[in-house]
C-alpha atoms as a PDB file:
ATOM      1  CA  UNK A   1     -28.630 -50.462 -31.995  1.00  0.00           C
ATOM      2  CA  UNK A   2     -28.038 -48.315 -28.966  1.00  0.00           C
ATOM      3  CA  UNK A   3     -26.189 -49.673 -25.661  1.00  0.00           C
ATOM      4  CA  UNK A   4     -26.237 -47.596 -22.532  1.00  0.00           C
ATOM      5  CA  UNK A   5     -24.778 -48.349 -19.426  1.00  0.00           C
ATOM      6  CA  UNK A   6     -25.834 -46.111 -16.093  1.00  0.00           C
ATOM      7  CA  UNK A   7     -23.511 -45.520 -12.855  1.00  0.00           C
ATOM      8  CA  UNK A   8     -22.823 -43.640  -9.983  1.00  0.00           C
ATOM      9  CA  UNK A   9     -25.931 -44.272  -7.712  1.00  0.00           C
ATOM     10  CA  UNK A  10     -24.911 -44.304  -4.225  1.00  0.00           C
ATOM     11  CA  UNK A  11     -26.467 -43.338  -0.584  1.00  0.00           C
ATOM     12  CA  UNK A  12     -25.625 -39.619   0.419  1.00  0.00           C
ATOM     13  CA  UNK A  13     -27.008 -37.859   3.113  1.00  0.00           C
ATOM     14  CA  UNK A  14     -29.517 -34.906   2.315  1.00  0.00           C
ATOM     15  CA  UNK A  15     -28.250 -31.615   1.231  1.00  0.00           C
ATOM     16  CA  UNK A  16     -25.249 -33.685  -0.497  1.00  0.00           C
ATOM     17  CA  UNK A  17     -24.434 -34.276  -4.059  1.00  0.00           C
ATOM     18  CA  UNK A  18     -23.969 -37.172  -6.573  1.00  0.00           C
ATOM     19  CA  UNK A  19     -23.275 -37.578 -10.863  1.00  0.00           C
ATOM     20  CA  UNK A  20     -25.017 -39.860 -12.850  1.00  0.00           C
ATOM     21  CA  UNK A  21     -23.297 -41.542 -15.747  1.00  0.00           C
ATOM     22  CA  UNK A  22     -24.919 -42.778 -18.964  1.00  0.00           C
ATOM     23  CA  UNK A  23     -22.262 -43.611 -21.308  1.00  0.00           C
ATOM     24  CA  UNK A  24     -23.454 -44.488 -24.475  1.00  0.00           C
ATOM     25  CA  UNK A  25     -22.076 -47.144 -27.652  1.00  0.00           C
ATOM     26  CA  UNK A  26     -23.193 -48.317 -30.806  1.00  0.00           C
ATOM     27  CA  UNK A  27     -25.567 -46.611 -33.413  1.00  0.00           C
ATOM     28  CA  UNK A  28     -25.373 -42.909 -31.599  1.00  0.00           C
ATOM     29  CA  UNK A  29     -25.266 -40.945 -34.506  1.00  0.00           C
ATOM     30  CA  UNK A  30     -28.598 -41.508 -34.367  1.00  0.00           C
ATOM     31  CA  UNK A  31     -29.280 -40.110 -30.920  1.00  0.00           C
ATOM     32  CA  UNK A  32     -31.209 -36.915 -30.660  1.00  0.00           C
ATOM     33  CA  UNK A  33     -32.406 -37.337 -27.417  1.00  0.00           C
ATOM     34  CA  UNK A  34     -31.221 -38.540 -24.340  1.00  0.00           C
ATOM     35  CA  UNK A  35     -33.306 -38.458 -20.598  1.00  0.00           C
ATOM     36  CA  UNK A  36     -33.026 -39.308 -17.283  1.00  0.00           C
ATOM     37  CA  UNK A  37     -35.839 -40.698 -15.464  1.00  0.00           C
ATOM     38  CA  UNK A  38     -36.386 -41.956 -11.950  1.00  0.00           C
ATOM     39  CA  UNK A  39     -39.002 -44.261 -10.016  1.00  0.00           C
ATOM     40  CA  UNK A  40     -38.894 -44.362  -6.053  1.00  0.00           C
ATOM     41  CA  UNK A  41     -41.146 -47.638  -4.883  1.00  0.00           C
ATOM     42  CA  UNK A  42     -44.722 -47.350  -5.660  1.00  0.00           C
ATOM     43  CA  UNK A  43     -44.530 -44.838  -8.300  1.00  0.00           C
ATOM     44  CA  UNK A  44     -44.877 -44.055 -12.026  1.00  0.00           C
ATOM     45  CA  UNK A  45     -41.575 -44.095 -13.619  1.00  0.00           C
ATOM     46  CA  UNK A  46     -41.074 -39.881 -14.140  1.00  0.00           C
ATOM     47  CA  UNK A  47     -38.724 -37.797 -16.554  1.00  0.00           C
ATOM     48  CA  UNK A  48     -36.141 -35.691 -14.387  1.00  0.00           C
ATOM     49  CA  UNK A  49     -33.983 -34.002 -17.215  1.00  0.00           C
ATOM     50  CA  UNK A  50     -33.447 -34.062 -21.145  1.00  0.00           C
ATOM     51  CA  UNK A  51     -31.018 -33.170 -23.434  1.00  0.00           C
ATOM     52  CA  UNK A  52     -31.376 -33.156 -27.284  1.00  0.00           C
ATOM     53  CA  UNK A  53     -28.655 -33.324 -29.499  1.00  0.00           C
ATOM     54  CA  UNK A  54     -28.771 -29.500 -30.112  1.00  0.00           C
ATOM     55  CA  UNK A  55     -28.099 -28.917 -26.751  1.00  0.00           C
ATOM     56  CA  UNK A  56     -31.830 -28.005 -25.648  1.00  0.00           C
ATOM     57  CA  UNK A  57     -32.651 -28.952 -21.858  1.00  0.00           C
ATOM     58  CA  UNK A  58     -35.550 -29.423 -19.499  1.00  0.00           C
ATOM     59  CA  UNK A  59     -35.867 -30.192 -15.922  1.00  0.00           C
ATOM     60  CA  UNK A  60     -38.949 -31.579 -14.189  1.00  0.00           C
ATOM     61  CA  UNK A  61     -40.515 -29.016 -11.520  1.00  0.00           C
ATOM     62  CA  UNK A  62     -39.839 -31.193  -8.279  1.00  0.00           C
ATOM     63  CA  UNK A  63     -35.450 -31.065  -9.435  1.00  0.00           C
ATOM     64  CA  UNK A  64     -35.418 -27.545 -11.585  1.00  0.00           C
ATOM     65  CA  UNK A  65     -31.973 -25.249 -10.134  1.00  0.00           C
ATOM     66  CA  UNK A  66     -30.957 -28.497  -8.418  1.00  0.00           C
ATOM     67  CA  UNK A  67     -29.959 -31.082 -11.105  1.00  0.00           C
ATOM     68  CA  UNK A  68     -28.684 -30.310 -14.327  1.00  0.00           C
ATOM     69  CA  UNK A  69     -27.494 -32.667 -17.666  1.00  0.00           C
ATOM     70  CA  UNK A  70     -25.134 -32.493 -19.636  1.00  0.00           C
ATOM     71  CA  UNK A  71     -23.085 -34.122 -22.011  1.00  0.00           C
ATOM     72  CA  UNK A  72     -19.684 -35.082 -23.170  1.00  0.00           C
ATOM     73  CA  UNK A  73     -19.490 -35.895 -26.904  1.00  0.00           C
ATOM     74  CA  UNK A  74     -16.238 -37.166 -27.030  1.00  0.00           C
ATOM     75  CA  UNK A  75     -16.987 -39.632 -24.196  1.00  0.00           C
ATOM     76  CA  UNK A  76     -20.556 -40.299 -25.713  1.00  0.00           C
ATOM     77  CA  UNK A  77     -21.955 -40.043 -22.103  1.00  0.00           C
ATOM     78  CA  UNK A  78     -24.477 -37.911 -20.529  1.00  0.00           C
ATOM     79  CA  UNK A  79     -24.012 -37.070 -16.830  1.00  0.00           C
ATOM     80  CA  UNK A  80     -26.928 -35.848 -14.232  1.00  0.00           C
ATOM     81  CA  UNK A  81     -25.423 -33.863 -11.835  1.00  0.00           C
ATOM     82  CA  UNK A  82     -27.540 -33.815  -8.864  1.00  0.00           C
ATOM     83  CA  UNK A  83     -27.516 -30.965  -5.520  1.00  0.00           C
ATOM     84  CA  UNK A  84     -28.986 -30.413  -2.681  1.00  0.00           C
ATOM     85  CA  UNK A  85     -30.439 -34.067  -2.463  1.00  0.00           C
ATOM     86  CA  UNK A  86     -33.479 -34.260  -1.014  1.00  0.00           C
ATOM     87  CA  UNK A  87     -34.922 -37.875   0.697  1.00  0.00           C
ATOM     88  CA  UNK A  88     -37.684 -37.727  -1.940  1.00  0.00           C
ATOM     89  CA  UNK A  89     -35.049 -37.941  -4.186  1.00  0.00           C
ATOM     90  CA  UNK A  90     -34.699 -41.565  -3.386  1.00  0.00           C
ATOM     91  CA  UNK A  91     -35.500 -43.481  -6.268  1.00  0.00           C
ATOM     92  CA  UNK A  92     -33.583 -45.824  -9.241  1.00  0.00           C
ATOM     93  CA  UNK A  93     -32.295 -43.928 -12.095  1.00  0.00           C
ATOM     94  CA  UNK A  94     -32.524 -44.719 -15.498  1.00  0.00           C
ATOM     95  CA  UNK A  95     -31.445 -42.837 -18.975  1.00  0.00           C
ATOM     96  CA  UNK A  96     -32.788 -43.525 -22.038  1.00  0.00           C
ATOM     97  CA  UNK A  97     -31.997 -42.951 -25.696  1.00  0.00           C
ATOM     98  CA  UNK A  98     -34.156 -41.336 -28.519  1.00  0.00           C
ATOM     99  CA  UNK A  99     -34.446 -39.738 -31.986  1.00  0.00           C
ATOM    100  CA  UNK A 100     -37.046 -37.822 -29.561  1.00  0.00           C
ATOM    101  CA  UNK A 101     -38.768 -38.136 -26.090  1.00  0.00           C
ATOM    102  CA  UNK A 102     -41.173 -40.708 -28.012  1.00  0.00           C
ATOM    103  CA  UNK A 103     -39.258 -42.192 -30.301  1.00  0.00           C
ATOM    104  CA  UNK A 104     -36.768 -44.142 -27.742  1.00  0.00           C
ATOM    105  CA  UNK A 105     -33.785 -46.457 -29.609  1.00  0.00           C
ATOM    106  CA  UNK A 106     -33.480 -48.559 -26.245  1.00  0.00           C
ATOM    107  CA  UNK A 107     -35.423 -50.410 -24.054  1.00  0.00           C
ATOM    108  CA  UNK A 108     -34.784 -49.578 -19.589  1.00  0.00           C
ATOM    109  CA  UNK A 109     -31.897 -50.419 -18.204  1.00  0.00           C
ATOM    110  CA  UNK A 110     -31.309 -51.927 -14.783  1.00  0.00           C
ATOM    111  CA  UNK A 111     -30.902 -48.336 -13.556  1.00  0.00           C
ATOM    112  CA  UNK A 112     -28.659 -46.902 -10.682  1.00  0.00           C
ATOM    113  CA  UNK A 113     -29.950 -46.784  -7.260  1.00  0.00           C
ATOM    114  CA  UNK A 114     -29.791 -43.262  -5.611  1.00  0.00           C
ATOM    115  CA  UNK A 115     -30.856 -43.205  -2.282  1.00  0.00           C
ATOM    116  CA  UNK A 116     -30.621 -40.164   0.114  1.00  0.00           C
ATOM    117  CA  UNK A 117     -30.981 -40.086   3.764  1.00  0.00           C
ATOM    118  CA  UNK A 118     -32.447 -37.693   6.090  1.00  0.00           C
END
């Protein structure tokens, strides 16, 4: 079994910056994939960025050359580091653990609120 824990939501005014923290415990050998989605009120929950355990990333279109994941092996966390805020950005954050973006090894999380102000 997988446990992940998500942090450092917070309010920031547009234009600023915040990191995301998924640290990660239990069975993560078998890890492969790890994502971080968001869902502002009223909409579909949405992949933002991915990393797989070779290191491979992808951004979604709307956060491309403003967010970027990484990871930290020795911590067994995943961070989303996150420029440039935009309101639209608003949303709760959640990460999620897979052997691949389909095959998930937890459930959601209660997330991290990020909201940004205009």
């Amino acid at each position: 079994q997988v446990q992940l824990v998500e942090s450092g939501g917070g309010l920031v005014q547009a234009g600023g910056s915040l990191r995301l923290s998924c640290a990660a415990s239990g069975s993560i050998l078998s890890i492969n994939f790890m994502g971080w989605y968001r869902q502002a009120p009223g909409k579909q929950r949405d992949l933002v960025a991915a990393i797989t355990g070779a290191g491979s990333t992808n951004y979604a279109a709307s956060v491309e050359g403003r967010f970027t994941i990484s990871r930290d092996d020795a911590k067994n966390t995943v961070y989303l580091q996150m420029n440039s805020l935009k309101p639209e950005d608003t949303a709760v954050y959640y990460c999620r653990a897979g052997r691949n973006q389909f095959q998930f090894l937890t459930g959601w999380g209660q997330g991290t609120q990020v909201t940004v102000s205009s």
